[in-house]
C-alpha atoms as a PDB file:
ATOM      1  CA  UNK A   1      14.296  82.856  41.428  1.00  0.00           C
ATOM      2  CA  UNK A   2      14.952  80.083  39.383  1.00  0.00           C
ATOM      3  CA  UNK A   3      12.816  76.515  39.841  1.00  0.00           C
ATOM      4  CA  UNK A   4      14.790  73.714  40.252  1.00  0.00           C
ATOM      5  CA  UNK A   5      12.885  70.628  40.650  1.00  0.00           C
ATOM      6  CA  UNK A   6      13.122  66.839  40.759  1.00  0.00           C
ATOM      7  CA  UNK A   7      12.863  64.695  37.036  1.00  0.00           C
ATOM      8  CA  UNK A   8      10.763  62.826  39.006  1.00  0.00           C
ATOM      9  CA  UNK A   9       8.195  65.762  39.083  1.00  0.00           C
ATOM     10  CA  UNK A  10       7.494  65.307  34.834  1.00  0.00           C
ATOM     11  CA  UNK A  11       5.658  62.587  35.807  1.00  0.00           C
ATOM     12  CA  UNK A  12       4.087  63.386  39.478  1.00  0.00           C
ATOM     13  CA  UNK A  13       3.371  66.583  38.791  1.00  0.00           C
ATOM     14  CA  UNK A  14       3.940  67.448  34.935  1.00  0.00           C
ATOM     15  CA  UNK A  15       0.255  69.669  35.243  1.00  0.00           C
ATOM     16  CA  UNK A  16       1.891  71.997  37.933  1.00  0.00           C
ATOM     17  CA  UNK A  17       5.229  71.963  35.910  1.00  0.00           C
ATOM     18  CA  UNK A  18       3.154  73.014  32.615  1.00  0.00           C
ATOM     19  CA  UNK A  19       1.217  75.608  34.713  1.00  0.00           C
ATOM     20  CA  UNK A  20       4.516  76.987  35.545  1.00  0.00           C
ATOM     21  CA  UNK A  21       6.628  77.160  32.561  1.00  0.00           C
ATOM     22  CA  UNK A  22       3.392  78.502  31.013  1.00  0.00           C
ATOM     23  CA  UNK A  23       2.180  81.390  33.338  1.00  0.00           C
ATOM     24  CA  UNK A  24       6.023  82.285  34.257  1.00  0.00           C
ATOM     25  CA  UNK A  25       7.516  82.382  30.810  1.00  0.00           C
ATOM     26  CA  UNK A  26      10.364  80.970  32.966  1.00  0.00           C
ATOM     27  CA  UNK A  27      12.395  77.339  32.328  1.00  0.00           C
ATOM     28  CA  UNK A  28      12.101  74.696  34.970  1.00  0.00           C
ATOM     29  CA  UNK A  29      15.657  73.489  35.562  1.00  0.00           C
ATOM     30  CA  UNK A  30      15.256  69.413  36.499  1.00  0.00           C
ATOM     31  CA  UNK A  31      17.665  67.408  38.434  1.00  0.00           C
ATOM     32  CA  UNK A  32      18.409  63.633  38.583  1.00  0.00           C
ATOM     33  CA  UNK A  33      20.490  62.495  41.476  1.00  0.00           C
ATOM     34  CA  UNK A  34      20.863  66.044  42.756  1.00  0.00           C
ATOM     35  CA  UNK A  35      22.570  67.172  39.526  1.00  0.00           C
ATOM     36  CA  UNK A  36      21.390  69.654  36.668  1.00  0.00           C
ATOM     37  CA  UNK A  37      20.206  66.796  34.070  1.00  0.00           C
ATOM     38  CA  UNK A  38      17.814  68.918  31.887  1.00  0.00           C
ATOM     39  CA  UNK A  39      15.561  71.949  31.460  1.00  0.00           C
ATOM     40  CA  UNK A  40      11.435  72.463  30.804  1.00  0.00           C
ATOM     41  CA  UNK A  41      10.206  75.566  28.895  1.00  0.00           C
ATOM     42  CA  UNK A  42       7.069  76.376  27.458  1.00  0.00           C
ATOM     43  CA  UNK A  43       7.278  76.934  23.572  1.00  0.00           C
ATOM     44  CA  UNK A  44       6.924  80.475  23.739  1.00  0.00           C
ATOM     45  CA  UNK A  45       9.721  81.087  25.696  1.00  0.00           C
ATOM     46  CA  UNK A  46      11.777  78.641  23.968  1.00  0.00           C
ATOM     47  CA  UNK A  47      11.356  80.370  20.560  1.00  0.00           C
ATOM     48  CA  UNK A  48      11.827  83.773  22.425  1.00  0.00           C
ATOM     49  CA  UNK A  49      14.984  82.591  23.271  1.00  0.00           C
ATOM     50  CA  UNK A  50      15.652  81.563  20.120  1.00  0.00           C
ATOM     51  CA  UNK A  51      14.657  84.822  18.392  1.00  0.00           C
ATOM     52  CA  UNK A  52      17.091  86.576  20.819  1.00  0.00           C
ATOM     53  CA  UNK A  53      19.963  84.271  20.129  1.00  0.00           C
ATOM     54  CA  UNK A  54      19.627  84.699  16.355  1.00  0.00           C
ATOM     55  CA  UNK A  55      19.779  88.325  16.971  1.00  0.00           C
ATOM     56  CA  UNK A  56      22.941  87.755  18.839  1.00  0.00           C
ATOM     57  CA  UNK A  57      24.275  86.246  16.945  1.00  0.00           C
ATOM     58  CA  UNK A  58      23.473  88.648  13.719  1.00  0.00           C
ATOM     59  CA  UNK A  59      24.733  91.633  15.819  1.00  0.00           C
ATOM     60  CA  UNK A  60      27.903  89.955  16.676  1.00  0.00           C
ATOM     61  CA  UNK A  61      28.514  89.297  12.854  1.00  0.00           C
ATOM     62  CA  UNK A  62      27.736  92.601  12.482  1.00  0.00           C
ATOM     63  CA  UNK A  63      30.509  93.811  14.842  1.00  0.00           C
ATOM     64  CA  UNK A  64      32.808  91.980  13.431  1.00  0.00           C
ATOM     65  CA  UNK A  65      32.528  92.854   9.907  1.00  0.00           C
ATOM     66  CA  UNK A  66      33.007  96.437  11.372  1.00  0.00           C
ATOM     67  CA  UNK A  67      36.219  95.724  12.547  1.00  0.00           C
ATOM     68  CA  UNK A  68      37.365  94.179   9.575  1.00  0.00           C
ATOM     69  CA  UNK A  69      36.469  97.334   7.508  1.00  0.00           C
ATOM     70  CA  UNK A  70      36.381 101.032   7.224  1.00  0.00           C
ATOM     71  CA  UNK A  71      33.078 101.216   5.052  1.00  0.00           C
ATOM     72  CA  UNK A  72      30.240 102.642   6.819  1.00  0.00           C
ATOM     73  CA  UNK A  73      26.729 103.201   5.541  1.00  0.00           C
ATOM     74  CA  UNK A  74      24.231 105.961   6.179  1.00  0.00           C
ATOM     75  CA  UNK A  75      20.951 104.592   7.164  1.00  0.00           C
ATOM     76  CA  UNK A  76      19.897 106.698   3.775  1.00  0.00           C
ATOM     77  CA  UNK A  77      21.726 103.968   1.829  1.00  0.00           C
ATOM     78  CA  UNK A  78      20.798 101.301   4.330  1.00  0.00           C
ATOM     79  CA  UNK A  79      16.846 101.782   4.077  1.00  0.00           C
ATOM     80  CA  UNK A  80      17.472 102.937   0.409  1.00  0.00           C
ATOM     81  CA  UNK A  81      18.397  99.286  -0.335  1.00  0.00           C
ATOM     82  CA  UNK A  82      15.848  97.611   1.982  1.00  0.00           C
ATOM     83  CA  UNK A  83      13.454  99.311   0.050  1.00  0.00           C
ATOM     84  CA  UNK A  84      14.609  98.516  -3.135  1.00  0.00           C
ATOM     85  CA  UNK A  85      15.048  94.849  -1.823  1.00  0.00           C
ATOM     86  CA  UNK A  86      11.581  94.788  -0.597  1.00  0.00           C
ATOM     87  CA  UNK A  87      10.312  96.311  -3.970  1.00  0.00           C
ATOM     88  CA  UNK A  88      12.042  93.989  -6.148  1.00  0.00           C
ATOM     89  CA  UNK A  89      10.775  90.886  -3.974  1.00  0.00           C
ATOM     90  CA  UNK A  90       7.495  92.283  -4.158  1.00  0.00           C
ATOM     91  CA  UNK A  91       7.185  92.123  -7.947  1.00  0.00           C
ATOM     92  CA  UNK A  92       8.443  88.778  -8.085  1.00  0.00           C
ATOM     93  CA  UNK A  93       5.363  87.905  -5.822  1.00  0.00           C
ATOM     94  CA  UNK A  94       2.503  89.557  -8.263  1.00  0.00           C
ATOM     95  CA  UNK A  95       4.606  88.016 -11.578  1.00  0.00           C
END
């Protein structure tokens, strides 16, 4: 269930909001005048979400490529090159 608290809270009780965010991994959704107005997260979460979205995001891309071609790629070739990839950028790290 989803906390939805007053703005004025940040500053009466910004411990118990930290607490919170922090031991829920959950956002705090604030409200000024009864309305949504902003949301409190704890850095974790925030760059969990963030992670996630990027991954979205990727995947989509992904999808859509798909569509727009008929070449598909064993994950032979696919790790093949990753290797490869990973090889080459390694020996530019020892050079």
């Amino acid at each position: 269930m989803p906390q939805i608290r007053p703005v004025s809270d940040l500053r009466n009780s910004f411990a118990e909001i930290s607490r919170i965010v922090h031991e829920t991994s959950e956002p705090v959704y604030l409200t000024k005048n009864g309305y949504g107005d902003m949301v409190v997260m704890s850095i974790e979460a925030y760059e969990r979400k963030l992670f996630e979205s990027e991954i979205y995001l990727k995947l989509k891309e992904a999808e859509m490529e798909a569509k727009s071609t008929d070449v598909r790629y064993s994950h032979e070739e696919v790790f093949s090159d990753l290797r490869a990839r990973l090889a080459d950028k390694a020996g530019e790290n020892n050079v």
